[in-house]
Protein backbone atom coordinates (compact mmCIF):
# COMPACT_ATOMS: atom_id res chain seq x y z
CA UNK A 1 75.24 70.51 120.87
CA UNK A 2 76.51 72.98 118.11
CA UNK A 3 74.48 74.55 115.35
CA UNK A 4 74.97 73.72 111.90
CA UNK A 5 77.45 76.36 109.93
CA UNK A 6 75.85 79.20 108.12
CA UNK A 7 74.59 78.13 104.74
CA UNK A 8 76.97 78.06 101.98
CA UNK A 9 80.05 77.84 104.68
CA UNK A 10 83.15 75.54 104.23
CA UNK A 11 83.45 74.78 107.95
CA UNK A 12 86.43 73.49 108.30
CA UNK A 13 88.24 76.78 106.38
CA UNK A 14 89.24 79.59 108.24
CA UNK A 15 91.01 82.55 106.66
CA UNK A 16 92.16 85.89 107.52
CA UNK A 17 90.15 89.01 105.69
CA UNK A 18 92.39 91.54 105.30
CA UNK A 19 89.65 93.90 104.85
CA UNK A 20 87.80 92.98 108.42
CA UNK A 21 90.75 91.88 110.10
CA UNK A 22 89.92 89.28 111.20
CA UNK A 23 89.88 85.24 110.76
CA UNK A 24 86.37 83.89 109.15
CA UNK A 25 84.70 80.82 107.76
CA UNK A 26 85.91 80.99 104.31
CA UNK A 27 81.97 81.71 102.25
CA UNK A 28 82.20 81.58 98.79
CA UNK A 29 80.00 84.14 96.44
CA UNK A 30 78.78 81.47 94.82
CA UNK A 31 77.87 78.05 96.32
CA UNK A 32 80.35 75.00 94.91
CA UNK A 33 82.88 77.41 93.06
CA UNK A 34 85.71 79.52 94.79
CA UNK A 35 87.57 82.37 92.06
CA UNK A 36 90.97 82.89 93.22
CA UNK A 37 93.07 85.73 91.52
CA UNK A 38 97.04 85.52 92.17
CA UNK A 39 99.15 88.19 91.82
CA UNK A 40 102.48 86.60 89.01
CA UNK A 41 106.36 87.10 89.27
CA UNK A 42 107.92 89.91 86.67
CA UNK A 43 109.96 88.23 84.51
CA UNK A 44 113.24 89.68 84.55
CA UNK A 45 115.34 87.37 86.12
CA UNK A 46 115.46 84.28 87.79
CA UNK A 47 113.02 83.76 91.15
CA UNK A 48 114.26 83.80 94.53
CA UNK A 49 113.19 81.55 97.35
CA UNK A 50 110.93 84.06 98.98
CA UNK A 51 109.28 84.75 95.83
CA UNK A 52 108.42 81.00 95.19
CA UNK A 53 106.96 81.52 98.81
CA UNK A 54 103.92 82.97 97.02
CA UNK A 55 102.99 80.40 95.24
CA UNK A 56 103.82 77.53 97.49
CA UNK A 57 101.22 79.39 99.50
CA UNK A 58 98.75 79.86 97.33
CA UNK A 59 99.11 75.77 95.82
CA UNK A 60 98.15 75.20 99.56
CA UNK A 61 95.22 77.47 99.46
CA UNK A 62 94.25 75.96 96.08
CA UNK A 63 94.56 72.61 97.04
CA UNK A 64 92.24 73.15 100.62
CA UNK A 65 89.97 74.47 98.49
CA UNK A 66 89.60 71.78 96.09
CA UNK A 67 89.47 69.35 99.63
CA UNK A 68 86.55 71.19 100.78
CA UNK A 69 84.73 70.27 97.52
CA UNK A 70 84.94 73.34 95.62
CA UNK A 71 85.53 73.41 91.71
CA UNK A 72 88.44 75.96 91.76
CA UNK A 73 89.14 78.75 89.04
CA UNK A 74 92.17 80.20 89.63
CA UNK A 75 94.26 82.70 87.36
CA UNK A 76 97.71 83.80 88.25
CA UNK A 77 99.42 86.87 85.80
CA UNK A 78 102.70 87.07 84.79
CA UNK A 79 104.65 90.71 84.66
CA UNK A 80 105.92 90.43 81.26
CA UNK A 81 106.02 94.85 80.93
CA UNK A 82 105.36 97.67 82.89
CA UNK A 83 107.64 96.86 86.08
CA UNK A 84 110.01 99.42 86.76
CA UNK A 85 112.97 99.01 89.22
CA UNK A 86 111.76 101.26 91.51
CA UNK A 87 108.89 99.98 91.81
CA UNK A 88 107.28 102.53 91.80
CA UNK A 89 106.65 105.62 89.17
CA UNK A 90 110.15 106.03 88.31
CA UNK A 91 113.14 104.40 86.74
CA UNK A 92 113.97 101.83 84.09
CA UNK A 93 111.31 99.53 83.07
CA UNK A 94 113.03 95.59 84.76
CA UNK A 95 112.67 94.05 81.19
CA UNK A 96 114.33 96.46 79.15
CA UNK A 97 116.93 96.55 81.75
CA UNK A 98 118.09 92.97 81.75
CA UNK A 99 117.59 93.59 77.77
CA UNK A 100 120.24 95.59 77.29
CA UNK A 101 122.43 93.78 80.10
CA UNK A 102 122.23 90.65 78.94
CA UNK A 103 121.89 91.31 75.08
CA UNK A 104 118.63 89.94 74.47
CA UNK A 105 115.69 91.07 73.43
CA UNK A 106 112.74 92.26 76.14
CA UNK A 107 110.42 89.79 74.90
CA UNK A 108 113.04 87.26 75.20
CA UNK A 109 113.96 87.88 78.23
CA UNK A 110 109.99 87.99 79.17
CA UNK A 111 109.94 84.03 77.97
CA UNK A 112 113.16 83.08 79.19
CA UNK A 113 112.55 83.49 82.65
CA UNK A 114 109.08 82.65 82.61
CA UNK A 115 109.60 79.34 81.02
CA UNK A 116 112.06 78.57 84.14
CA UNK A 117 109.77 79.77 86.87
CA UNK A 118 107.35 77.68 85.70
CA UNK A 119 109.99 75.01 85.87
CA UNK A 120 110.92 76.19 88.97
CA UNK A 121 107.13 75.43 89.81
CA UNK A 122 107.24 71.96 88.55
CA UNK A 123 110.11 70.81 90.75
CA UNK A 124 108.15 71.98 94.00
CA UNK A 125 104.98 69.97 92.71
CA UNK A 126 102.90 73.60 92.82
CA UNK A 127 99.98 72.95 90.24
CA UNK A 128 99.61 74.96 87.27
CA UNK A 129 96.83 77.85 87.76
CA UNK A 130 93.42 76.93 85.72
CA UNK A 131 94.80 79.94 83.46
CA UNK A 132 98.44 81.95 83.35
CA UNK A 133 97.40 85.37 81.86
CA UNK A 134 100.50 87.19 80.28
CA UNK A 135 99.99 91.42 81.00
CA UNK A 136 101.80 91.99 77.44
CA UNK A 137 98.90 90.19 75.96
CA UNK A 138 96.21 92.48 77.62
CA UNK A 139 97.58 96.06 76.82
CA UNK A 140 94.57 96.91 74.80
CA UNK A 141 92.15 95.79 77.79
CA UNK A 142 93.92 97.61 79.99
CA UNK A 143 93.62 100.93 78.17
CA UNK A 144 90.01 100.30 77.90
CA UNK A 145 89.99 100.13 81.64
CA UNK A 146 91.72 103.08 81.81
CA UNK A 147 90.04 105.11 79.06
CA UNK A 148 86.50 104.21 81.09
CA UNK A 149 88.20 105.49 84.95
CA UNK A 150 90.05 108.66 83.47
CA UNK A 151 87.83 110.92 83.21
CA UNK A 152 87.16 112.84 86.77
CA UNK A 153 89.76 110.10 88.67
CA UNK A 154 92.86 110.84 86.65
CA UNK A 155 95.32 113.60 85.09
CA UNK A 156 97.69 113.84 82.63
CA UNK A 157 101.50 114.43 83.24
CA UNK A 158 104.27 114.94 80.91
CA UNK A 159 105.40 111.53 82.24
CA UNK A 160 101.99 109.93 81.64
CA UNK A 161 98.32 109.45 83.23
CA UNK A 162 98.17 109.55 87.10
CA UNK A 163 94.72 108.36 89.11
CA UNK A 164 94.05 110.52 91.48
CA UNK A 165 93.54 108.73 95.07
CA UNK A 166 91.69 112.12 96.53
CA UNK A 167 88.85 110.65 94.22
CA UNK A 168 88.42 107.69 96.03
CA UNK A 169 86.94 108.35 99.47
CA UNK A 170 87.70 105.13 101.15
CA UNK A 171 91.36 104.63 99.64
CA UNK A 172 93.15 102.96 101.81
CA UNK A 173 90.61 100.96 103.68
CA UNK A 174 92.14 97.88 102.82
CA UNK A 175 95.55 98.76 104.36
CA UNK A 176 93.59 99.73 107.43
CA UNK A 177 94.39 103.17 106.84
CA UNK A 178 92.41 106.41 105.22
CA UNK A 179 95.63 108.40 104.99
CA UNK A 180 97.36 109.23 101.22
CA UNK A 181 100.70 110.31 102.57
CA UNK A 182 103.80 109.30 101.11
CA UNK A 183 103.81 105.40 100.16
CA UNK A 184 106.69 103.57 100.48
CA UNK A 185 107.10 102.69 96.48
CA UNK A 186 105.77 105.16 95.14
CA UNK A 187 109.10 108.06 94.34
CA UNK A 188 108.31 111.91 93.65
CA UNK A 189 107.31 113.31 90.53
CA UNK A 190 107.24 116.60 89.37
CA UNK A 191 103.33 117.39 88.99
CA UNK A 192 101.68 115.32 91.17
CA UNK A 193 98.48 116.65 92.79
CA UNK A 194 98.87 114.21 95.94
CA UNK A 195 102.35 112.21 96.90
CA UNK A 196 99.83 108.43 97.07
CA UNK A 197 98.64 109.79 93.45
CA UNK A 198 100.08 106.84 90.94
CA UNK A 199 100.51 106.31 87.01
CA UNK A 200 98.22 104.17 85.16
CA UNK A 201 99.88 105.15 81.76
CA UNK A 202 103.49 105.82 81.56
CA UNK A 203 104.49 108.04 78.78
CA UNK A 204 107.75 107.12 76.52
CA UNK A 205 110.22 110.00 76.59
CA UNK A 206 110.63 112.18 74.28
CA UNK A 207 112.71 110.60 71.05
CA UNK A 208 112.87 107.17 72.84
CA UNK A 209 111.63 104.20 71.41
CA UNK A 210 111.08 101.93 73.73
CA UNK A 211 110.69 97.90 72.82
CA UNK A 212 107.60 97.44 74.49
CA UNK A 213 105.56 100.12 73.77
CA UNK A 214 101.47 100.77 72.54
CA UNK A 215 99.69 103.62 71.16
CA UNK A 216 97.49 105.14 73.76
CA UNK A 217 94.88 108.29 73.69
CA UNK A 218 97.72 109.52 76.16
CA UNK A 219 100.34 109.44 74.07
CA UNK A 220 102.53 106.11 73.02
CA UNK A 221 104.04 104.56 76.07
CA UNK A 222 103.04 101.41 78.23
CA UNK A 223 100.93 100.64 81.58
CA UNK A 224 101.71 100.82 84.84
CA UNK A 225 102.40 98.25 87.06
CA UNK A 226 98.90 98.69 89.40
CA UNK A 227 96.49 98.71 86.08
CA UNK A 228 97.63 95.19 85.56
CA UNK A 229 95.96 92.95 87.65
CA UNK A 230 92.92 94.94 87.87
CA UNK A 231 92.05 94.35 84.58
CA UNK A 232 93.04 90.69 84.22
CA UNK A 233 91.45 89.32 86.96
CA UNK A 234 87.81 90.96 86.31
CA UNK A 235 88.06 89.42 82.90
CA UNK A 236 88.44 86.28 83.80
CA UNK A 237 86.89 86.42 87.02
CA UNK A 238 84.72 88.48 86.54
CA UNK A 239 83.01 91.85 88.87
CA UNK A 240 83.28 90.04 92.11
CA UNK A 241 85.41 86.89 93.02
CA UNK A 242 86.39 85.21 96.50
CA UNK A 243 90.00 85.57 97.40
CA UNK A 244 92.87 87.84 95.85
CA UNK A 245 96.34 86.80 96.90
CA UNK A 246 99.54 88.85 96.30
CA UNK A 247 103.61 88.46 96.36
CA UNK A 248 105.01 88.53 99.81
CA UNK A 249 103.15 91.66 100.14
CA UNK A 250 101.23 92.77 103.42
CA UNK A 251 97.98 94.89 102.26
CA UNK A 252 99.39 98.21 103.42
CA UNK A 253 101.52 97.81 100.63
CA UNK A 254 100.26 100.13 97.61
CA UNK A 255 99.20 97.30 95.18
CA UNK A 256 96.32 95.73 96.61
CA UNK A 257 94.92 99.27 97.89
CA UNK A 258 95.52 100.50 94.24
CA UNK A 259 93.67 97.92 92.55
CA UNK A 260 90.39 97.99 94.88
CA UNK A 261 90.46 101.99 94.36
CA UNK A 262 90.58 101.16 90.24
CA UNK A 263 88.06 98.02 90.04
CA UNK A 264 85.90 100.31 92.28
CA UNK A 265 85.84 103.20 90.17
CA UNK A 266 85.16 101.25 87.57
CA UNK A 267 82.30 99.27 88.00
CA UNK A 268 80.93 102.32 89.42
């Protein structure tokens, strides 16, 4: 004979925590609901087949939760600024890029290309998200969120505002590692207290103008890449949801690790 599932349980949904490591009953926070957060495409160009991986994926996940009997918000953003093609802290921003290669301008290039991965979508029958949320759209959130973590977390850089991941005494926990060594997208820059240490706020050079740019307390320039889904999904998810899913990213990949250490800081 076997005893009933823990209350609140969807027994017959097993995933794998990247924080525990290991495979559990999927437990929602709140009984009836699940609030899945998916990390979007940057819209520079057209996507791949392993990018459209992501989402195939997470259509599954969406679906098997709906199956189980849970009402399902789900938000996925779309990279419409602050991507640069290192992917890291240096180099050209990806939109401005294609801008000036293919003569358009970076907010037309942003709707271009998201207008055909969302066809792209269509023709492999993935279901729209409850809510796409655009990260051009939330620039003044997003300096909010950084305004409120800056002070004793971050420090400011003639290239812009860096968070500093010596701050954070359990950074890294969710790539199973403690150590702020070198990350593998994250490139050298003159300044930085620690080599994990990341910008938040990029600042413009001096006597560019870039097309996408804001007005910041740290001078005018534009977010970086990690800010962005931090804010976005604890707007309209709220403090706490159930499952964050990224690109084709493993979690010892800088992103996810980044964007606990923010949300952490700043609900603290």
């Amino acid at each position: 004979m076997t005893s009933d599932p823990p209350e609140g349980t969807i027994p017959r949904l097993r995933l794998f925590n990247s924080m525990t490591r290991t495979v559990e009953t999927f437990r929602p926070l709140h009984p009836g609901t699940a609030r899945v957060y998916s990390c979007g495409p940057t819209v520079y160009s057209f996507q791949h087949i392993g990018n459209m991986r992501a989402y195939i994926f997470t259509d599954t996940l969406s679906r098997a939760l709906k199956f189980a009997g849970l009402k399902v918000t789900h938000i996925i953003n779309i990279t419409d600024v602050g991507h640069l093609t290192s992917d890291a802290d240096t180099g050209e921003d990806k939109l401005e890029k294609a801008s000036a290669k293919e003569g358009r301008s970076a907010y037309e290039i942003a709707r271009f290309y998201t207008e055909a991965f969302w066809r792209d979508l269509e023709r492999l029958n993935v279901m729209p998200p409850t809510r796409w949320s655009l990260a051009s759209q939330h620039v003044t959130d997003m300096i909010a969120f950084a305004e409120k973590i800056a002070p004793g977390n971050c420090y400011l850089l003639e290239s812009g505002l860096y968070f500093d991941t010596s701050t954070v005494p359990n950074y890294g926990r969710l790539a199973g590692s403690e150590k702020r060594h070198g990350e593998g997208r994250i490139e050298e820059v003159a300044g930085k207290r620690h080599p994990g240490d990341f910008a938040i706020w990029r600042r413009s050079k001096p006597n560019e103008k870039r097309q996408m740019e804001w007005s910041s307390p740290w001078g005018p320039g534009a977010p970086g890449w990690h800010l962005e889904c931090s804010v976005m999904s604890m707007k309209y998810l709220g403090e706490h949801f159930d499952i964050h899913t990224g690109g084709n990213r493993s979690p010892r990949d800088p992103p996810p690790k980044r964007n606990c250490a923010e949300s952490g800081l700043y609900w603290n």
